[in-house]
Each structure stands twice: as structure tokens, then as C-alpha cells.
Protein backbone atom coordinates (compact mmCIF):
# COMPACT_ATOMS: atom_id res chain seq x y z
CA UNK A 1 -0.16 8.24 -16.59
CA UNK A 2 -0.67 11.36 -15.45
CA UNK A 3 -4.02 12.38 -13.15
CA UNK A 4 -6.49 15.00 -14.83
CA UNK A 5 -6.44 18.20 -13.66
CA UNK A 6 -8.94 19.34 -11.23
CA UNK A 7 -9.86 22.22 -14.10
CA UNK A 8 -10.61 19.55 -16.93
CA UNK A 9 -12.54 17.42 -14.70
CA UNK A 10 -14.94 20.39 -13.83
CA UNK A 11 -15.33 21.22 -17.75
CA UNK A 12 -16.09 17.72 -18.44
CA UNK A 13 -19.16 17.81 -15.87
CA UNK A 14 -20.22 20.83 -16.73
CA UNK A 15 -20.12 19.73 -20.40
CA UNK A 16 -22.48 16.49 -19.11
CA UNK A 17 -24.66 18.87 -16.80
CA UNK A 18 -25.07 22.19 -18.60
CA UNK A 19 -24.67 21.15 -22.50
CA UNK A 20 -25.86 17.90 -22.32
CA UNK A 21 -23.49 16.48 -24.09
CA UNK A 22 -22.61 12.85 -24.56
CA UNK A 23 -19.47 11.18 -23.02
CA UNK A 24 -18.53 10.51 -26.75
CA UNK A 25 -18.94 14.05 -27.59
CA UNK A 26 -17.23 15.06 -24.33
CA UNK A 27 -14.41 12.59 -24.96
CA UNK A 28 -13.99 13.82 -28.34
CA UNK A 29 -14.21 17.83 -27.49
CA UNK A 30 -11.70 17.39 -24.75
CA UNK A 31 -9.49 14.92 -26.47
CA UNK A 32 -9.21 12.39 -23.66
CA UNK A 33 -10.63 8.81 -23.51
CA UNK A 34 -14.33 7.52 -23.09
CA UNK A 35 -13.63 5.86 -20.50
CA UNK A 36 -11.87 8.59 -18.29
CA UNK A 37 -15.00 10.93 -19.00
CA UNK A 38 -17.34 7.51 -17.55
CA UNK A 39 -14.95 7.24 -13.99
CA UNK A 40 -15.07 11.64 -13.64
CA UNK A 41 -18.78 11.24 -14.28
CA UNK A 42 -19.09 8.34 -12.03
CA UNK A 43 -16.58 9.88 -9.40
CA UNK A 44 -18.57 13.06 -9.36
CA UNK A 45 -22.07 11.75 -9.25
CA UNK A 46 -21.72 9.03 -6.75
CA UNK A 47 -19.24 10.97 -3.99
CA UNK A 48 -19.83 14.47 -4.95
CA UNK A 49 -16.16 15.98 -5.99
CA UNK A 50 -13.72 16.79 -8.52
CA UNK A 51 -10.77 15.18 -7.08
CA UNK A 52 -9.07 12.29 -7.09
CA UNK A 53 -9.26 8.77 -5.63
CA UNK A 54 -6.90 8.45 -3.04
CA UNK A 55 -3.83 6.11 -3.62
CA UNK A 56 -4.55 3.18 -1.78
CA UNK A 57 -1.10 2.38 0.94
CA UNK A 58 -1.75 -1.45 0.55
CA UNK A 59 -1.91 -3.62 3.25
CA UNK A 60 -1.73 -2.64 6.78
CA UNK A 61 1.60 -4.28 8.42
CA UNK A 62 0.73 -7.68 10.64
CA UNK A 63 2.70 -6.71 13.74
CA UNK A 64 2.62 -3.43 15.25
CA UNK A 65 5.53 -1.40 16.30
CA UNK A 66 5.29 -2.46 19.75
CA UNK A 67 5.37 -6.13 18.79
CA UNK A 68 8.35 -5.48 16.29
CA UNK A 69 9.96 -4.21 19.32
CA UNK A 70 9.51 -7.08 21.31
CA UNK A 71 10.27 -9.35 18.64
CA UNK A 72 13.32 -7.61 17.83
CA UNK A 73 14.40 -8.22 22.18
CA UNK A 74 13.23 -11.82 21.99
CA UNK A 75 15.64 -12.65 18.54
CA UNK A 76 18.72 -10.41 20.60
CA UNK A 77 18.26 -12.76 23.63
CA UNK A 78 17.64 -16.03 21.76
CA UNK A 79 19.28 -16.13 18.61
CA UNK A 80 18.67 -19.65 18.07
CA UNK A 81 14.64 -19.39 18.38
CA UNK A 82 12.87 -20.79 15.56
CA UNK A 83 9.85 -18.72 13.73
CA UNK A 84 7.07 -20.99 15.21
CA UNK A 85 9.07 -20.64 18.60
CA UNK A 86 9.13 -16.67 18.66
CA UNK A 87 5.52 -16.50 17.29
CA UNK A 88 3.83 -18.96 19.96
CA UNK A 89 6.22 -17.17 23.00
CA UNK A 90 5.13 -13.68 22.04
CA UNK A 91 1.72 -14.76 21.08
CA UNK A 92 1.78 -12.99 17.49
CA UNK A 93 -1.79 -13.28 15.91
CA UNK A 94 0.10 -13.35 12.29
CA UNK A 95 1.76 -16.30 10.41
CA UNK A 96 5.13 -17.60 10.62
CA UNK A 97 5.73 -16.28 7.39
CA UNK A 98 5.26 -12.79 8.24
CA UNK A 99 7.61 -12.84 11.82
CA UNK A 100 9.76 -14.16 9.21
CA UNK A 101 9.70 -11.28 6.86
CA UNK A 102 8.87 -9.17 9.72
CA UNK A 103 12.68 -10.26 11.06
CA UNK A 104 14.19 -9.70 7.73
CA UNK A 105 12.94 -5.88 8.05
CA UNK A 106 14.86 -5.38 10.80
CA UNK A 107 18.05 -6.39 9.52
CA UNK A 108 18.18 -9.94 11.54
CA UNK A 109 19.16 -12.78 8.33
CA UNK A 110 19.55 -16.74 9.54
CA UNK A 111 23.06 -17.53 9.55
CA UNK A 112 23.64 -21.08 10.62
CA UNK A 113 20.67 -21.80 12.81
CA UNK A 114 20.04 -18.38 14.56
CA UNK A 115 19.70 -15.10 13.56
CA UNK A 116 21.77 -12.36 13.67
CA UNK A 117 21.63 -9.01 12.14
CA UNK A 118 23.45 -8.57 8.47
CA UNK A 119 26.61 -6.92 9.17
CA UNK A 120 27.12 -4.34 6.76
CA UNK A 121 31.01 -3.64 6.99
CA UNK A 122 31.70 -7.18 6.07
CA UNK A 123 31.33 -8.52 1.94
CA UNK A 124 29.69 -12.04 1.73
């Protein structure tokens, strides 16, 4: 869906503030849902402005990018480390589960017990 313009938002609280109208009248005037007329309201009243949520980025990454980095040295030197290995040697405060996809991001794949990065001129 698309977001509501900055221009209908401020006629819907100005409908609500100046008019008094209802949110069903509102919702009916403007043609748009009950319910979106409730969250402007409700975005309006409790932080004060006519624009949008932001888009929440989801979850922060586990390692940073100077841990990638020395993950990514560690797997070059010793191929044949194993997850738990390369998280207790670097002493990564995440899982094994996410040096694992963490490894995967940088291109390294497990090819018969160590990893290597996926060659890309070669079809498997």
C-alpha cells in the first residue's frame, strides 16, 4: 500500500481538531479507512507530526565489520576450522549459527570439511 500523503494527513486532523468531526465521518469524507484516520490521529497526538513512521531496518547484524574481517583472515588461514572452533578463537559474543551465516555472506561455502569461497567461474 501506498503511505498517505503528508497533505491528507493534515486535513484529516484538522477535520478532528477544527470541525469536530468523528473518525467515521472523517473516514467517510476522505474516503480512506477507519482505521488509518485512528493511527494519523494517534501518530499526531502522541509524537506531534504529520509524517510517517520510520521503516524499521530489522535487526542489527551480530558481528561487526571489524570482526567479519577477522573472521574472514582466520577461515583464509584455517580452512578446516570448525564454527565452534572460529567462534571460541576469536571470542565472538554471537552463536555458531550466525558465524555460520555470517561466513556464507562472505562468499566462504563448506566444501568437504573446510571452507572455501564459492568460485563463481566454475558450474556445480
Amino acid at each position: 500500500m501506498r503511505a498517505t500523503s503528508i497533505d491528507l494527513r493534515k486535513r484529516v486532523v484538522a477535520a478532528r481538531h477544527e470541525d469536530g468531526q468523528s473518525m467515521g465521518q472523517i473516514a467517510e469524507r476522505f474516503r480512506i479507512p477507519k482505521g488509518t484516520v485512528q493511527n494519523i490521529l494517534e501518530r499526531y497526538r502522541d509524537a506531534g507530526t504529520f509524517e510517517r513512521k520510520p521503516q524499521n531496518a530489522g535487526r542489527k547484524r551480530g558481528l561487526s565489520e571489524e570482526q567479519l574481517l577477522q573472521l574472514e583472515q582466520e577461515v583464509t588461514e584455517h580452512p578446516d576450522s570448525t564454527l565452534l572452533g572460529l567462534k571460541e578463537k576469536l571470542d565472538l559474543p554471537v552463536s555458531v549459527v550466525t558465524v555460520h551465516n555470517s561466513l556464507r555472506r562472505l562468499g566462504f561455502t563448506l566444501k568437504k570439511r573446510r571452507y572455501e569461497r564459492v568460485s563463481t567461474s566454475e558450474k556445480t
